[in-house]
C-alpha atoms as a PDB file:
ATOM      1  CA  UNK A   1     111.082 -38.783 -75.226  1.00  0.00           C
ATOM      2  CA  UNK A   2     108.777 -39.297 -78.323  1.00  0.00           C
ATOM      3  CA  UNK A   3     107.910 -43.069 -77.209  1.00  0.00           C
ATOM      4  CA  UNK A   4     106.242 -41.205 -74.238  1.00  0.00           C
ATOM      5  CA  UNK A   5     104.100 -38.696 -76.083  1.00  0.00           C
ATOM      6  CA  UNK A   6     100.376 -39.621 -76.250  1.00  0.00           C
ATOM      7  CA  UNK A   7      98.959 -37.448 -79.531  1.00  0.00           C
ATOM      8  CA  UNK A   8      94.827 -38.419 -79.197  1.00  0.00           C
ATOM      9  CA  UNK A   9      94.020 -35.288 -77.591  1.00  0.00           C
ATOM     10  CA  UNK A  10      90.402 -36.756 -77.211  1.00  0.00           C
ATOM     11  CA  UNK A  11      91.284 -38.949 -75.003  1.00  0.00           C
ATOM     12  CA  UNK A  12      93.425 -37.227 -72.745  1.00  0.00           C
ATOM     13  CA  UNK A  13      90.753 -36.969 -70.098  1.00  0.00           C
ATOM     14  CA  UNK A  14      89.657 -40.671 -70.150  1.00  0.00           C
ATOM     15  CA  UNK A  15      92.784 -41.633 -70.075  1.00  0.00           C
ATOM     16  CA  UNK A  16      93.943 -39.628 -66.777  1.00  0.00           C
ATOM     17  CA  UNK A  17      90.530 -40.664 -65.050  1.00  0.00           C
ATOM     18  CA  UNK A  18      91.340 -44.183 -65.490  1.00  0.00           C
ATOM     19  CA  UNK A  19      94.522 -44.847 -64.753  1.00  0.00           C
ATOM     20  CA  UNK A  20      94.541 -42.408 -61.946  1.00  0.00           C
ATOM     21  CA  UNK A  21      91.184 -42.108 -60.759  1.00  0.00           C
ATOM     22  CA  UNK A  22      91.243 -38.152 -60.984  1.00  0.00           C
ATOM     23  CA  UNK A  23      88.378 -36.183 -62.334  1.00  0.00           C
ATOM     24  CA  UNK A  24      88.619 -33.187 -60.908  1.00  0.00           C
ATOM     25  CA  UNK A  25      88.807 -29.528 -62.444  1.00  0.00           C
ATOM     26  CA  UNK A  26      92.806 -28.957 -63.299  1.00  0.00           C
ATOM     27  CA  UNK A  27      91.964 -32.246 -65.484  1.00  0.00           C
ATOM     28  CA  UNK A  28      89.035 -30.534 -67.381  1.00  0.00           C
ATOM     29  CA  UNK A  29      91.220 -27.388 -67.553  1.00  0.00           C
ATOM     30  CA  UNK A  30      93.956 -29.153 -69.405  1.00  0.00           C
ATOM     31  CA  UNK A  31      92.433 -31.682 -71.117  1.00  0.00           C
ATOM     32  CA  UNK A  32      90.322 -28.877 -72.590  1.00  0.00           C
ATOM     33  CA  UNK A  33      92.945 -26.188 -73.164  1.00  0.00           C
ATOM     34  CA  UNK A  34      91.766 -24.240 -76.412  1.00  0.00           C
ATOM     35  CA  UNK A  35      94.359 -21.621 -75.798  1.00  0.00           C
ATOM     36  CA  UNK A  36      98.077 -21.454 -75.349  1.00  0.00           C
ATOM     37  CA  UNK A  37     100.297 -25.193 -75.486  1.00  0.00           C
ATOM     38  CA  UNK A  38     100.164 -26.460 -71.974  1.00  0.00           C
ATOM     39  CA  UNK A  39     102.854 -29.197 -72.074  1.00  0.00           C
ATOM     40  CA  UNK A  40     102.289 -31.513 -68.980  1.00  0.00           C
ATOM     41  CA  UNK A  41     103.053 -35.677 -68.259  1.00  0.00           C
ATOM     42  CA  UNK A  42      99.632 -36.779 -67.373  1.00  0.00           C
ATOM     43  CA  UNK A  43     100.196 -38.523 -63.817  1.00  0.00           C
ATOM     44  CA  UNK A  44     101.526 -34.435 -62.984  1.00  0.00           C
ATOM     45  CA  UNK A  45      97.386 -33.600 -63.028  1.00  0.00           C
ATOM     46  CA  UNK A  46      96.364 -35.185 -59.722  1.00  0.00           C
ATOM     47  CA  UNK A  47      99.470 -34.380 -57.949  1.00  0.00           C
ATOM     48  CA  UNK A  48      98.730 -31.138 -58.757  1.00  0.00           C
ATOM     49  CA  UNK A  49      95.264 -31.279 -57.738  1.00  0.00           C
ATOM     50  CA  UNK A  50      96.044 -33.168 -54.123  1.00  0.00           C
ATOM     51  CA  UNK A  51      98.671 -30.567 -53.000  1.00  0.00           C
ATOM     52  CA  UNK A  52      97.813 -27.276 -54.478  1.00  0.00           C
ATOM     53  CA  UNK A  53      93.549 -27.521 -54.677  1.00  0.00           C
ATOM     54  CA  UNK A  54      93.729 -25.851 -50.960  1.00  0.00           C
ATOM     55  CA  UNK A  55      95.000 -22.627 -52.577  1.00  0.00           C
ATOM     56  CA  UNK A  56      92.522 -22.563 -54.576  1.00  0.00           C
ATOM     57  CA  UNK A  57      89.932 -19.344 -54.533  1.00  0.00           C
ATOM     58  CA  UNK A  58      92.635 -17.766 -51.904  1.00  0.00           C
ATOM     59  CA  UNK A  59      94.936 -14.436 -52.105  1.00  0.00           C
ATOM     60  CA  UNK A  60      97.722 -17.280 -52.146  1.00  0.00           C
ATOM     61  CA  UNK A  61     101.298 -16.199 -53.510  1.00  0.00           C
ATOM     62  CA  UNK A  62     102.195 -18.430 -56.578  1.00  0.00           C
ATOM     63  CA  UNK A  63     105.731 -18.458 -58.723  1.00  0.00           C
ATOM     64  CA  UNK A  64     106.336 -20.261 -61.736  1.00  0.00           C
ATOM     65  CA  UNK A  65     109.871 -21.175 -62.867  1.00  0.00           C
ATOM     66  CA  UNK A  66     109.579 -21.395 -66.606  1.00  0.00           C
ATOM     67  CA  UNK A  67     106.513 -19.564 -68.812  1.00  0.00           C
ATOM     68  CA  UNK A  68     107.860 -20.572 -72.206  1.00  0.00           C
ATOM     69  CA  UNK A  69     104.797 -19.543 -74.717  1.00  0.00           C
ATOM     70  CA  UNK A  70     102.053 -18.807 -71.191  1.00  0.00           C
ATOM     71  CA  UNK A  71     100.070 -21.929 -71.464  1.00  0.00           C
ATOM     72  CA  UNK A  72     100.804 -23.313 -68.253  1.00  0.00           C
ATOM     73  CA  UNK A  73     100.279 -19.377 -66.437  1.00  0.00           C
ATOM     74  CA  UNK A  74      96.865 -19.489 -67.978  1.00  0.00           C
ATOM     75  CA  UNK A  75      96.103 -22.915 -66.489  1.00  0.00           C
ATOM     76  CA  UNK A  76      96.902 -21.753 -63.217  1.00  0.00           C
ATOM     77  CA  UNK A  77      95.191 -18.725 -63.429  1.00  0.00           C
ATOM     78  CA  UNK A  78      92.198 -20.727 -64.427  1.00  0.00           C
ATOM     79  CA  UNK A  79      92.708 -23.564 -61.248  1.00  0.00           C
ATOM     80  CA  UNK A  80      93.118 -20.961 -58.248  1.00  0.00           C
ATOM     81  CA  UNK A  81      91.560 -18.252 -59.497  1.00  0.00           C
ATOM     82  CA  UNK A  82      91.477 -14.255 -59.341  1.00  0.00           C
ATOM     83  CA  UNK A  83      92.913 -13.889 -56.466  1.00  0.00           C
ATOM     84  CA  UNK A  84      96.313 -15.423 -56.559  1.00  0.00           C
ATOM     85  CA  UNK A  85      98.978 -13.533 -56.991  1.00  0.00           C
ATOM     86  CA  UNK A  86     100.371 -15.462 -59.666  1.00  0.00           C
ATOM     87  CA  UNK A  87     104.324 -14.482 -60.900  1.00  0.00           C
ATOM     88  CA  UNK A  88     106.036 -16.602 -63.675  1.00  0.00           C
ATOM     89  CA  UNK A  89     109.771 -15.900 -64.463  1.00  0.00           C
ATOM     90  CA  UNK A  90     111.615 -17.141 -67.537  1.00  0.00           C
ATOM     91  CA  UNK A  91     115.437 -16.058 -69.838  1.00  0.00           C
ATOM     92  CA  UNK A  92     113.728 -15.682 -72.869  1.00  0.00           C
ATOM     93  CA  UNK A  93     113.165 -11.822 -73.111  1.00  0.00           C
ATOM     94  CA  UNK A  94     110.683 -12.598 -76.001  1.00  0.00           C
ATOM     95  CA  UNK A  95     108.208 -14.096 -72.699  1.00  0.00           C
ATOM     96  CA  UNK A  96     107.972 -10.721 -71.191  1.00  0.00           C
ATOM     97  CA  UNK A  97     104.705 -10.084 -73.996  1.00  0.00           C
ATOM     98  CA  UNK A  98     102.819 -12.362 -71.508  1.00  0.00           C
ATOM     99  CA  UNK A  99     103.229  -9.946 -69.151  1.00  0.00           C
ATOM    100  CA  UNK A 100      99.431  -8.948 -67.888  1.00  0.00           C
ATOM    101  CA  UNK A 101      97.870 -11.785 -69.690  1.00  0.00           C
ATOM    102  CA  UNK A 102      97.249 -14.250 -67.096  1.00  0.00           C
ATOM    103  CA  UNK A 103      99.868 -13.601 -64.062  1.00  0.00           C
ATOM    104  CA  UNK A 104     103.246 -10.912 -64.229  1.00  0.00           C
ATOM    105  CA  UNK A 105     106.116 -12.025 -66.100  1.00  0.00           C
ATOM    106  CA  UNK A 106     109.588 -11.055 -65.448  1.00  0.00           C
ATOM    107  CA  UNK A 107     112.262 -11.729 -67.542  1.00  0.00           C
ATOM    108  CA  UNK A 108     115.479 -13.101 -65.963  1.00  0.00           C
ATOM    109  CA  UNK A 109     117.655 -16.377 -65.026  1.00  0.00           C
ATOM    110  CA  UNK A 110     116.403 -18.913 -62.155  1.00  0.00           C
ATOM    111  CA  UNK A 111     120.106 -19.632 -61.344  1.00  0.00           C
ATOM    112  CA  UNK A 112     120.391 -15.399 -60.086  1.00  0.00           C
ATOM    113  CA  UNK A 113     119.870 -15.232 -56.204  1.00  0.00           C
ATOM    114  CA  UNK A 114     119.567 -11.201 -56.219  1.00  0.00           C
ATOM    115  CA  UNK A 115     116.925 -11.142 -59.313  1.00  0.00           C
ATOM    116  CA  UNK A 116     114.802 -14.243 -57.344  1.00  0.00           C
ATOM    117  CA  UNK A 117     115.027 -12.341 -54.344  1.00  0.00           C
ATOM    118  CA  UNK A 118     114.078  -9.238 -55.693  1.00  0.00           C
ATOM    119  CA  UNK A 119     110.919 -11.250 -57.391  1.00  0.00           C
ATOM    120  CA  UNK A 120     109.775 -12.647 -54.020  1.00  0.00           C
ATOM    121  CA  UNK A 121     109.592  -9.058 -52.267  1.00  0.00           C
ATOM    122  CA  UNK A 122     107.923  -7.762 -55.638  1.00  0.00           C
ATOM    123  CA  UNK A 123     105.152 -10.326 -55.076  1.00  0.00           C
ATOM    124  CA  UNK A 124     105.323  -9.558 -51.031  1.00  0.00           C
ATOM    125  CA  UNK A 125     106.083 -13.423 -50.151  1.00  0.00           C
ATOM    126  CA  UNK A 126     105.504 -16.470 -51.389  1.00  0.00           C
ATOM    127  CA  UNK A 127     103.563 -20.009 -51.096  1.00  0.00           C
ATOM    128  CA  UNK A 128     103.950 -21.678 -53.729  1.00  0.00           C
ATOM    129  CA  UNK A 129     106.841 -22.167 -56.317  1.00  0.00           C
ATOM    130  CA  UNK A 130     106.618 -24.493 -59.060  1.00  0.00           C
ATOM    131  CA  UNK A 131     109.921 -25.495 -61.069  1.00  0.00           C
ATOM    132  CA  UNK A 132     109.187 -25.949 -64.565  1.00  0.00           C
ATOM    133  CA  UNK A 133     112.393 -24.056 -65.486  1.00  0.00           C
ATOM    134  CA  UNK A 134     115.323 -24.947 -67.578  1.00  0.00           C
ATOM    135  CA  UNK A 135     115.328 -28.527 -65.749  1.00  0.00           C
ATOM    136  CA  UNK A 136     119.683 -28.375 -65.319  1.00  0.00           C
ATOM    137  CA  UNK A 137     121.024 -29.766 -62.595  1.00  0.00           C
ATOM    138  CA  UNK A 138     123.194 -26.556 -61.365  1.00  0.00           C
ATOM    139  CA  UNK A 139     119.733 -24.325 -62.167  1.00  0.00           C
ATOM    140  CA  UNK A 140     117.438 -26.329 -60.183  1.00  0.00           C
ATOM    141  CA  UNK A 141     120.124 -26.080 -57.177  1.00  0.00           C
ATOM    142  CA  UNK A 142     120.231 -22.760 -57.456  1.00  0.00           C
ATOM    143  CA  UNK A 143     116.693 -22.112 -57.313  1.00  0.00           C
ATOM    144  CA  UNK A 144     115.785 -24.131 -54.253  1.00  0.00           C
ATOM    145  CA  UNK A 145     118.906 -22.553 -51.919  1.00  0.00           C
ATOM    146  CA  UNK A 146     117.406 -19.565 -52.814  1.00  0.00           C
ATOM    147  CA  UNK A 147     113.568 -19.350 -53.005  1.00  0.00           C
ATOM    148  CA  UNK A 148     113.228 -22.288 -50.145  1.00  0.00           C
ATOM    149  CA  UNK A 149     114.111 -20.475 -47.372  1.00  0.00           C
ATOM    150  CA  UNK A 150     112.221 -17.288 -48.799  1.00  0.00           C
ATOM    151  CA  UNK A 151     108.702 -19.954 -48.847  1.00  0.00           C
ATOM    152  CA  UNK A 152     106.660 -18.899 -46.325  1.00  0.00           C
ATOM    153  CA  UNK A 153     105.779 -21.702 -43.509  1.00  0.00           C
ATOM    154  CA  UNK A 154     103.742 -23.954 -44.798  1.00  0.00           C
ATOM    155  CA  UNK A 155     104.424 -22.983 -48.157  1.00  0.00           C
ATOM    156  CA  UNK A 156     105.461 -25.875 -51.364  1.00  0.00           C
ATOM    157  CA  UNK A 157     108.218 -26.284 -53.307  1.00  0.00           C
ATOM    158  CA  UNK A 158     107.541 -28.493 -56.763  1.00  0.00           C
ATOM    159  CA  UNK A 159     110.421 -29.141 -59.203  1.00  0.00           C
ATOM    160  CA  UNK A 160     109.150 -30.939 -62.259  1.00  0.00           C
ATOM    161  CA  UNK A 161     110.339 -32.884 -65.020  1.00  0.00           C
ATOM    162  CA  UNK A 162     113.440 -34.210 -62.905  1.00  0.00           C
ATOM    163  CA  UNK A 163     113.990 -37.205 -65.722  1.00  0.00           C
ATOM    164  CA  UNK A 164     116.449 -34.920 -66.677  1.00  0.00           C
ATOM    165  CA  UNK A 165     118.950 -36.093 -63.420  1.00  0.00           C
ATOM    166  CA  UNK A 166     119.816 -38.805 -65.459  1.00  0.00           C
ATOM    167  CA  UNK A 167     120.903 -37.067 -68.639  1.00  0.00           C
ATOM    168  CA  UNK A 168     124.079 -36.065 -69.286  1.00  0.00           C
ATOM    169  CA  UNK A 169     123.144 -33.080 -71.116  1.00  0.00           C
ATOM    170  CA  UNK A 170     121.167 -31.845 -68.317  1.00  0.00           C
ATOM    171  CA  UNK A 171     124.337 -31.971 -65.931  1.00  0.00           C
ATOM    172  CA  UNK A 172     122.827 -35.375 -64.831  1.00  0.00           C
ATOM    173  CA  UNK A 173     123.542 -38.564 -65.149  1.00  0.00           C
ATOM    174  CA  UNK A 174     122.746 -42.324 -63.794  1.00  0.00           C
ATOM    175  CA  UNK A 175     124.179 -42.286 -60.598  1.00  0.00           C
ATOM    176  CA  UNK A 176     125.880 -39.071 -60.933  1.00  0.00           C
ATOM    177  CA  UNK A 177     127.212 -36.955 -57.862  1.00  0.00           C
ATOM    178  CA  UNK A 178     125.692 -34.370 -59.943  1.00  0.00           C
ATOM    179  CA  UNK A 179     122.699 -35.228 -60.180  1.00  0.00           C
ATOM    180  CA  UNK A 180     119.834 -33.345 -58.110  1.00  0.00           C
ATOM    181  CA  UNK A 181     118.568 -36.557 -56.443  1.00  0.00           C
ATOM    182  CA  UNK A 182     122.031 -37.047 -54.881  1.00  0.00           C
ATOM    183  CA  UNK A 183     120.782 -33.740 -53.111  1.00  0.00           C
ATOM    184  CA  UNK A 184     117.499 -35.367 -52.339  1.00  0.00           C
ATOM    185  CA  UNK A 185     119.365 -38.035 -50.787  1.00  0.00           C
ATOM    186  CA  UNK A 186     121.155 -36.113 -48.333  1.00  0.00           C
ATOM    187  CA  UNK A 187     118.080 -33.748 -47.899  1.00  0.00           C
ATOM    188  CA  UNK A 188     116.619 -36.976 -46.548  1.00  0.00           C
ATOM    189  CA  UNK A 189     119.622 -37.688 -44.422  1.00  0.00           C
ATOM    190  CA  UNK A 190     119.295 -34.191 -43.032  1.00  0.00           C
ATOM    191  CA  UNK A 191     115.507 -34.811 -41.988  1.00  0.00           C
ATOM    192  CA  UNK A 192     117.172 -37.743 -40.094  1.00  0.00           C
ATOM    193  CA  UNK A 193     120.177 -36.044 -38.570  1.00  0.00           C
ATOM    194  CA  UNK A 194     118.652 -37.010 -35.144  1.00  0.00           C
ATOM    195  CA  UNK A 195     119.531 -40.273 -35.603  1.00  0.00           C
ATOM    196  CA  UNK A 196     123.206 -40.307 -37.058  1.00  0.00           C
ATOM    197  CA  UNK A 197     126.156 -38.378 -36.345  1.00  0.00           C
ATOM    198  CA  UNK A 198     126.748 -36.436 -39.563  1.00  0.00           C
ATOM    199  CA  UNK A 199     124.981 -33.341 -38.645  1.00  0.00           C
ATOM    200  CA  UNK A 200     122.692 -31.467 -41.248  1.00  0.00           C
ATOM    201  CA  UNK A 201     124.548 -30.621 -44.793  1.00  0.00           C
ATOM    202  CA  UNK A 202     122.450 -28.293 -45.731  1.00  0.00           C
ATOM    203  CA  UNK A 203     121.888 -26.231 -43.008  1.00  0.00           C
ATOM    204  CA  UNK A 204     119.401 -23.352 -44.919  1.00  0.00           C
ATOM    205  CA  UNK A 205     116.909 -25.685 -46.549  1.00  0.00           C
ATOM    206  CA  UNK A 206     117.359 -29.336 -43.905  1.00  0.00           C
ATOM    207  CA  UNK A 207     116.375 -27.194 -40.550  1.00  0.00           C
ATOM    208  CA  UNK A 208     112.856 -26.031 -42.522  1.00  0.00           C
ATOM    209  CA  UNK A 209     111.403 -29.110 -44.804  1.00  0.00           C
ATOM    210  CA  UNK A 210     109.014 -30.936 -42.444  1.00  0.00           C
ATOM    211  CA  UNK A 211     108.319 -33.318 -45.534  1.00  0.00           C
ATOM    212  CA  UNK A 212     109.298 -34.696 -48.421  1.00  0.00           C
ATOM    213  CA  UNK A 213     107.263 -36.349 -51.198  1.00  0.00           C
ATOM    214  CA  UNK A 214     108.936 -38.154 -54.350  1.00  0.00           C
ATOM    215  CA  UNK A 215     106.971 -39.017 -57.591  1.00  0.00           C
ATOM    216  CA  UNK A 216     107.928 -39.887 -61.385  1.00  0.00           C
ATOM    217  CA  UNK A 217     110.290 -37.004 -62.345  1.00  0.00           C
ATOM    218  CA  UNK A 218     108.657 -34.350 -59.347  1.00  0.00           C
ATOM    219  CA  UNK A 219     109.615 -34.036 -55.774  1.00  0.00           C
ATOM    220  CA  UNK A 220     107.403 -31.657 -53.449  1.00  0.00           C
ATOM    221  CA  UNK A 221     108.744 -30.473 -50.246  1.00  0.00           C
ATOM    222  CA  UNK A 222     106.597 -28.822 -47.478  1.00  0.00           C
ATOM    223  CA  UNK A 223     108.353 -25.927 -45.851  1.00  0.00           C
ATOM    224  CA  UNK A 224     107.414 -25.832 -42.083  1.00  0.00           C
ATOM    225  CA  UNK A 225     108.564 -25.681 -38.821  1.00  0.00           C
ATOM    226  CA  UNK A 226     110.915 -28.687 -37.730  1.00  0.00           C
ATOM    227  CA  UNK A 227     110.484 -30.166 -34.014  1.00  0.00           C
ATOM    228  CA  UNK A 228     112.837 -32.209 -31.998  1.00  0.00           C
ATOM    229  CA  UNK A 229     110.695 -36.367 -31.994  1.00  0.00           C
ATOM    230  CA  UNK A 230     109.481 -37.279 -29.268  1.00  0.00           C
ATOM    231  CA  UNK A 231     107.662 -40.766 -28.384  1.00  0.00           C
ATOM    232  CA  UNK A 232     105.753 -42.157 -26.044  1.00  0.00           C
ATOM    233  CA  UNK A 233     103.938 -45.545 -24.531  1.00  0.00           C
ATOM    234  CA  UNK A 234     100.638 -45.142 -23.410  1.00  0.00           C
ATOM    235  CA  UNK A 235      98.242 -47.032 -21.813  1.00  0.00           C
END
């Protein structure tokens, strides 16, 4: 992962402007972080900004999977404001001194249905969840079977950092029936189960994503209401 790291943290905003043509405010909040480490690949910044920047300045629900030292809490506190409910979750006990700071902390594992359930009714719903967690195939499983069908309708699901679906270490590997893009794949084939005969594999999460959107190491679902096609010629 070193070869990937870019160190001149001057020109961390240029950069991101030109190669992606985003200047918007979640860049100068991170490219201008003074506080806590906020550890993000720079192509993440204007994904960010295209599905989440309609939460912004709302009451919206927010979870992160993953606080680590509170950098990344206090970037979204800073990008949608006040008055998001903003939760972040994490195993390391030693995290649960963030509590207050920027967003509530709770101490606890992603892979535990009843302590993730118990989180969404503590925070009264949610829209948002963002996976920045321990990034292990089994965990990030776990998670979605869980919080996705908790997501309220048109709610998003982000799970970041997914390199690690080709790493052994991770519980991944290249081509791997592990792996959690072998779930994508037949997430996709459950979006399509119109058209084949296979029927939907996973019935709690395929009946509710009404989309589906695959970057560099980050998938984004959109939890919504699912409707039987229909076409028609006109005119």
């Amino acid at each position: 992962m070193d070869q990937f790291e870019f160190d001149q943290l001057d020109e961390i905003q240029p950069r991101i402007k030109n190669l992606y043509g985003y200047s918007g405010k979640l860049l100068e909040i991170f490219a201008g972080n003074q506080g806590e480490i906020v550890h993000k690949w720079h192509h993440y910044i204007p994904i960010y900004d295209r599905y989440l920047s309609r939460y912004r300045g709302t009451n919206a629900k927010i979870l992160e999977i993953g606080v680590q030292n509170g950098g990344s809490l206090s970037m979204w506190r800073n990008f949608f404001g006040h008055q998001a409910t903003l939760f972040g979750i994490d195993i390391d006990p030693s995290c649960a001194a963030l509590n207050g700071k920027c967003g509530q902390v709770r101490i606890g594992s992603q892979s535990d249905p009843d302590f993730l359930e118990s989180i969404v009714a503590e925070m009264g719903g949610v829209d948002v969840v963002i996976d920045d967690g321990s990034h292990i195939m089994g965990d990030i499983r776990k998670s979605l079977t869980t919080l996705f069908p908790l997501l309220n309708d048109g709610g998003l699901y982000l799970i970041e950092d997914l390199h690690t679906c080709y790493w052994e270490t991770w519980g991944g590997g290249y081509k791997s029936r592990a792996s959690f893009f072998r779930m994508v794949s037949e997430l996709i084939d459950d979006m399509h189960h119109w058209y084949h005969d296979s029927g939907v594999k996973h019935t709690n999460l395929g009946n509710a994503i009404s989309g589906m959107h695959i970057y560099d190491s980050m998938v984004i679902f959109d939890k919504g209401p699912v409707h039987t096609p229909a076409h028609s010629k006109v005119g």
